[in-house]
C-alpha atoms as a PDB file:
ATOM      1  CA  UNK A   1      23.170 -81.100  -9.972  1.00  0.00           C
ATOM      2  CA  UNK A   2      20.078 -78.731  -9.906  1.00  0.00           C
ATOM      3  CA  UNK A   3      19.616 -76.164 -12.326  1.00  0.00           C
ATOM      4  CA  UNK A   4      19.638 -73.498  -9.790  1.00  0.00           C
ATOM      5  CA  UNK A   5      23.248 -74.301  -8.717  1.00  0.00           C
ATOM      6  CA  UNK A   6      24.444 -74.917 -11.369  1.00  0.00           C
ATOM      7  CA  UNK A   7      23.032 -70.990 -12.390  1.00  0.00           C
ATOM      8  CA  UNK A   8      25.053 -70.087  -9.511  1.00  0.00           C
ATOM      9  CA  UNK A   9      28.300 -71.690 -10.465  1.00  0.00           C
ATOM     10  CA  UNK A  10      28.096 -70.365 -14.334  1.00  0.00           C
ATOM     11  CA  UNK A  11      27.790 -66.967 -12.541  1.00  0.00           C
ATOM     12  CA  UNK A  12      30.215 -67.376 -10.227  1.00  0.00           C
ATOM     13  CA  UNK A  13      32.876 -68.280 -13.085  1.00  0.00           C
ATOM     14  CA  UNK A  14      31.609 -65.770 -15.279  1.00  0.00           C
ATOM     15  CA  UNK A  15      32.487 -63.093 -12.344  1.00  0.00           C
ATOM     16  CA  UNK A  16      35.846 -64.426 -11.550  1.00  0.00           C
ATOM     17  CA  UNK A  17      36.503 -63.689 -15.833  1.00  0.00           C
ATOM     18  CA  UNK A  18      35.273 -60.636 -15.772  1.00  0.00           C
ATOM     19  CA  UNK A  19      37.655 -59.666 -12.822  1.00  0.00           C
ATOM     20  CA  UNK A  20      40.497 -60.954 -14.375  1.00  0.00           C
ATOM     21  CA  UNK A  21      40.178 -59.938 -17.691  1.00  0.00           C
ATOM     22  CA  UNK A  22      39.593 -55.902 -15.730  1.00  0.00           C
ATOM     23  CA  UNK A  23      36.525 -55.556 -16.739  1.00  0.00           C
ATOM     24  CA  UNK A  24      34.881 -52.681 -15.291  1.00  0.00           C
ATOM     25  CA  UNK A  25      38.365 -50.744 -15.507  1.00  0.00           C
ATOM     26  CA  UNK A  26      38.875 -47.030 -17.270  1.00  0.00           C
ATOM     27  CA  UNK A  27      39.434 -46.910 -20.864  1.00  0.00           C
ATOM     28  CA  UNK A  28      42.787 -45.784 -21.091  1.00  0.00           C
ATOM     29  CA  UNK A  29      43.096 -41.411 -21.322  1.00  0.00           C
ATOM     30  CA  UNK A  30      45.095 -39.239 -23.692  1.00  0.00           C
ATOM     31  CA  UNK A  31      47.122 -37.760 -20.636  1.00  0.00           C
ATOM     32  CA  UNK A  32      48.619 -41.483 -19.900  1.00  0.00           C
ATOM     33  CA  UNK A  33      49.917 -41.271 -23.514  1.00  0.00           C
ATOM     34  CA  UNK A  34      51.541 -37.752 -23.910  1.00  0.00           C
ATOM     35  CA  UNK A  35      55.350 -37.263 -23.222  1.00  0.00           C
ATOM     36  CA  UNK A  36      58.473 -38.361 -24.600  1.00  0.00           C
ATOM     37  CA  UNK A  37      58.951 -41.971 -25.028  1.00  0.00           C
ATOM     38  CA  UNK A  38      61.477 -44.777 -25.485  1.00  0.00           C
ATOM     39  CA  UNK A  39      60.407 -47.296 -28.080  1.00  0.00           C
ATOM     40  CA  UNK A  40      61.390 -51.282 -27.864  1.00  0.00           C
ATOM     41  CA  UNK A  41      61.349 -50.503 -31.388  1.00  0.00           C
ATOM     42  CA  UNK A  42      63.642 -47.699 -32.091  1.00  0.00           C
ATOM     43  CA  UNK A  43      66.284 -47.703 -29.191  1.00  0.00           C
ATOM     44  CA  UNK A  44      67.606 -44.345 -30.738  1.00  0.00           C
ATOM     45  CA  UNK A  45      66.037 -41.251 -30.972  1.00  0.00           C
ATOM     46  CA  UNK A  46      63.187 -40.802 -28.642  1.00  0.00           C
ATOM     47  CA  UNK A  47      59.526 -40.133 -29.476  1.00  0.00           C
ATOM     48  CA  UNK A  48      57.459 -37.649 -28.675  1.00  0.00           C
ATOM     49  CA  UNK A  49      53.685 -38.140 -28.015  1.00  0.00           C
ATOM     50  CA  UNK A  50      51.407 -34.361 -27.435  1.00  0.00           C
ATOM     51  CA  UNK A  51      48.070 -33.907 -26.276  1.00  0.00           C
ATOM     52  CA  UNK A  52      47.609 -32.169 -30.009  1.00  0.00           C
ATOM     53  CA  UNK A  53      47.165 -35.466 -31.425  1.00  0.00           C
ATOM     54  CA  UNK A  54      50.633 -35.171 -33.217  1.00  0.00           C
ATOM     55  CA  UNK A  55      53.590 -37.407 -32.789  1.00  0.00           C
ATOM     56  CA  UNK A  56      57.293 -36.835 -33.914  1.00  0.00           C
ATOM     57  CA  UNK A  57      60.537 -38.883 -33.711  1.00  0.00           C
ATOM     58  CA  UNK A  58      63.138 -36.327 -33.768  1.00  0.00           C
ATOM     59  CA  UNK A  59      67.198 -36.836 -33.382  1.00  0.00           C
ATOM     60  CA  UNK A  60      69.331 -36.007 -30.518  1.00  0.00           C
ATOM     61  CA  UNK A  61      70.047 -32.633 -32.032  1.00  0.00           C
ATOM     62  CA  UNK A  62      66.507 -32.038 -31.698  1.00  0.00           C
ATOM     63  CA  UNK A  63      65.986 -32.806 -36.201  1.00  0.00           C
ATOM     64  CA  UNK A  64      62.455 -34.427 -36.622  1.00  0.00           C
ATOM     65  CA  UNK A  65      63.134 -37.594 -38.395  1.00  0.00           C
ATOM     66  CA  UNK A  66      59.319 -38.514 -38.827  1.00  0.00           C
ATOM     67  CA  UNK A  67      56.304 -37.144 -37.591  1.00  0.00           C
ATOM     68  CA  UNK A  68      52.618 -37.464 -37.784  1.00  0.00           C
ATOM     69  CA  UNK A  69      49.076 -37.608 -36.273  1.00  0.00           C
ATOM     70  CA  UNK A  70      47.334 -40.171 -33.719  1.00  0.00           C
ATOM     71  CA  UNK A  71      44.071 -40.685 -31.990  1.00  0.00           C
ATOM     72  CA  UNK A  72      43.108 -42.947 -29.088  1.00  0.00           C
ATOM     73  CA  UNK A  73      40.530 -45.314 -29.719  1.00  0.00           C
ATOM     74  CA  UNK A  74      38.989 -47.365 -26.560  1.00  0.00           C
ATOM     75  CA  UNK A  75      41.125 -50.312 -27.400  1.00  0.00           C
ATOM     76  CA  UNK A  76      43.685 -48.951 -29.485  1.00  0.00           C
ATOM     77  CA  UNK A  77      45.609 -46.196 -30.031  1.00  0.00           C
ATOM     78  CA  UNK A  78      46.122 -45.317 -33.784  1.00  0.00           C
ATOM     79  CA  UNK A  79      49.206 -43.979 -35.539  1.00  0.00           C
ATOM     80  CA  UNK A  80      48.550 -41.890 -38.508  1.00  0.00           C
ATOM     81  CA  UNK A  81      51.731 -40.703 -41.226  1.00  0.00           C
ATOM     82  CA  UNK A  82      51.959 -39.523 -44.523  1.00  0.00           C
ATOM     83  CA  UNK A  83      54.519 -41.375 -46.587  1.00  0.00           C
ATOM     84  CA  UNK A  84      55.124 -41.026 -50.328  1.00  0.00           C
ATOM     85  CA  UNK A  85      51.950 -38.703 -50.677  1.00  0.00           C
ATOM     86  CA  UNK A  86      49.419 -40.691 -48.942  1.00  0.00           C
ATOM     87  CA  UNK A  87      48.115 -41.263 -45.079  1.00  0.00           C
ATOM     88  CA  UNK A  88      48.812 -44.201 -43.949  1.00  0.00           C
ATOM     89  CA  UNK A  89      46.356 -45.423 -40.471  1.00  0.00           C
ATOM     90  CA  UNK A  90      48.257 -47.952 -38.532  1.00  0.00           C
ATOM     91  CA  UNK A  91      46.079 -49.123 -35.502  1.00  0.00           C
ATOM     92  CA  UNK A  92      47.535 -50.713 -32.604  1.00  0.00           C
ATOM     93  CA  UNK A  93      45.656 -52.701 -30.082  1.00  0.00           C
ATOM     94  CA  UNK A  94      46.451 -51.666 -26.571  1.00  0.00           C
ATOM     95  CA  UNK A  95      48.195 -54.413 -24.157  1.00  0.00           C
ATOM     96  CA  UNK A  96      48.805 -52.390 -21.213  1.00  0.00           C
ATOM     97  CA  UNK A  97      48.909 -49.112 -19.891  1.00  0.00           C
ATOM     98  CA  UNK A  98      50.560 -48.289 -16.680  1.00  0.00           C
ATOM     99  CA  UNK A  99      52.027 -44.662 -15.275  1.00  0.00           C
ATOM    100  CA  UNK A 100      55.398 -44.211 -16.950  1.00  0.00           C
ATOM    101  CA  UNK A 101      55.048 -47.090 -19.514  1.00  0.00           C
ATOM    102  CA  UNK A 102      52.482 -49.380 -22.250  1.00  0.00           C
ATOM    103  CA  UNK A 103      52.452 -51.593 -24.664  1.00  0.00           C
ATOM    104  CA  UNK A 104      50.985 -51.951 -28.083  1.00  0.00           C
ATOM    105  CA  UNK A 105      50.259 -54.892 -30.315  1.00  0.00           C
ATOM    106  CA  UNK A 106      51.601 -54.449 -33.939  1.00  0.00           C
ATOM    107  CA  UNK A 107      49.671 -55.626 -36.770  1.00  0.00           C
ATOM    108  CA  UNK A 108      52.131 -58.777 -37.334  1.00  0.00           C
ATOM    109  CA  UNK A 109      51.392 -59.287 -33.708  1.00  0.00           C
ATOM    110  CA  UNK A 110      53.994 -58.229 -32.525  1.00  0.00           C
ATOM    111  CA  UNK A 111      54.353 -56.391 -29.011  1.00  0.00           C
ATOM    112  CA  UNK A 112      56.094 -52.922 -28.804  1.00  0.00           C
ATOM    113  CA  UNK A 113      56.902 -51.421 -25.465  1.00  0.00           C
ATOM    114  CA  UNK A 114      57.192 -47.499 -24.757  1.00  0.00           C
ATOM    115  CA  UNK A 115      58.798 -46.225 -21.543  1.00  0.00           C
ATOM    116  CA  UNK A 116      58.868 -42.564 -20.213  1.00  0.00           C
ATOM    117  CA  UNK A 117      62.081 -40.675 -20.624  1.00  0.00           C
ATOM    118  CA  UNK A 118      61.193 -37.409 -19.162  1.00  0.00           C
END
């Protein structure tokens, strides 16, 4: 095989990835995060997400059980609370994003999924 096809092929394959892998797609947007969610994690009380940058997991009678800070990074979105005095960051990559539900990677690797209540 020629060099020149063989170009062609590599560049060929190299497309196809890059279509598959969504390349060329929006970083994900504050707005898709924002609103009260159910977490795989916690099937209990629900959590609340605001375009503030503050989060808080409150009880059914509306008590906020924990609560803290997060900012979206263009491949993760990153969890910030205080706990025993000092901030802990907690960044989570981002496995999907869709309209009323994503997915983040834990650090053990670990996938949690979030679903829109409201």
């Amino acid at each position: 095989m020629s060099a020149v096809p063989r170009f062609w092929l590599w560049g060929i394959v190299a497309l196809l990835l890059a279509v598959a892998v969504g390349c060329g797609d929006k970083p994900p947007q504050v707005d898709q995060f924002v609103g009260k969610w159910r977490s795989s994690r916690m099937n209990t009380a629900p959590l609340y997400i605001h375009a503030n940058g503050e989060w808080e997991i409150k009880s059914d009678d509306g008590e906020v059980m924990q609560f803290g800070v997060w900012e979206l990074k263009p491949l993760s979105f990153v969890w910030y609370v205080k706990t025993n005095g000092q901030l802990l960051r907690d960044p989570n990559a981002i496995v999907t994003v869709e309209k009323n539900r994503f997915a983040l990677r834990e650090s053990d690797g670990s996938v949690t999924n979030f679903e829109r209540i409201d």
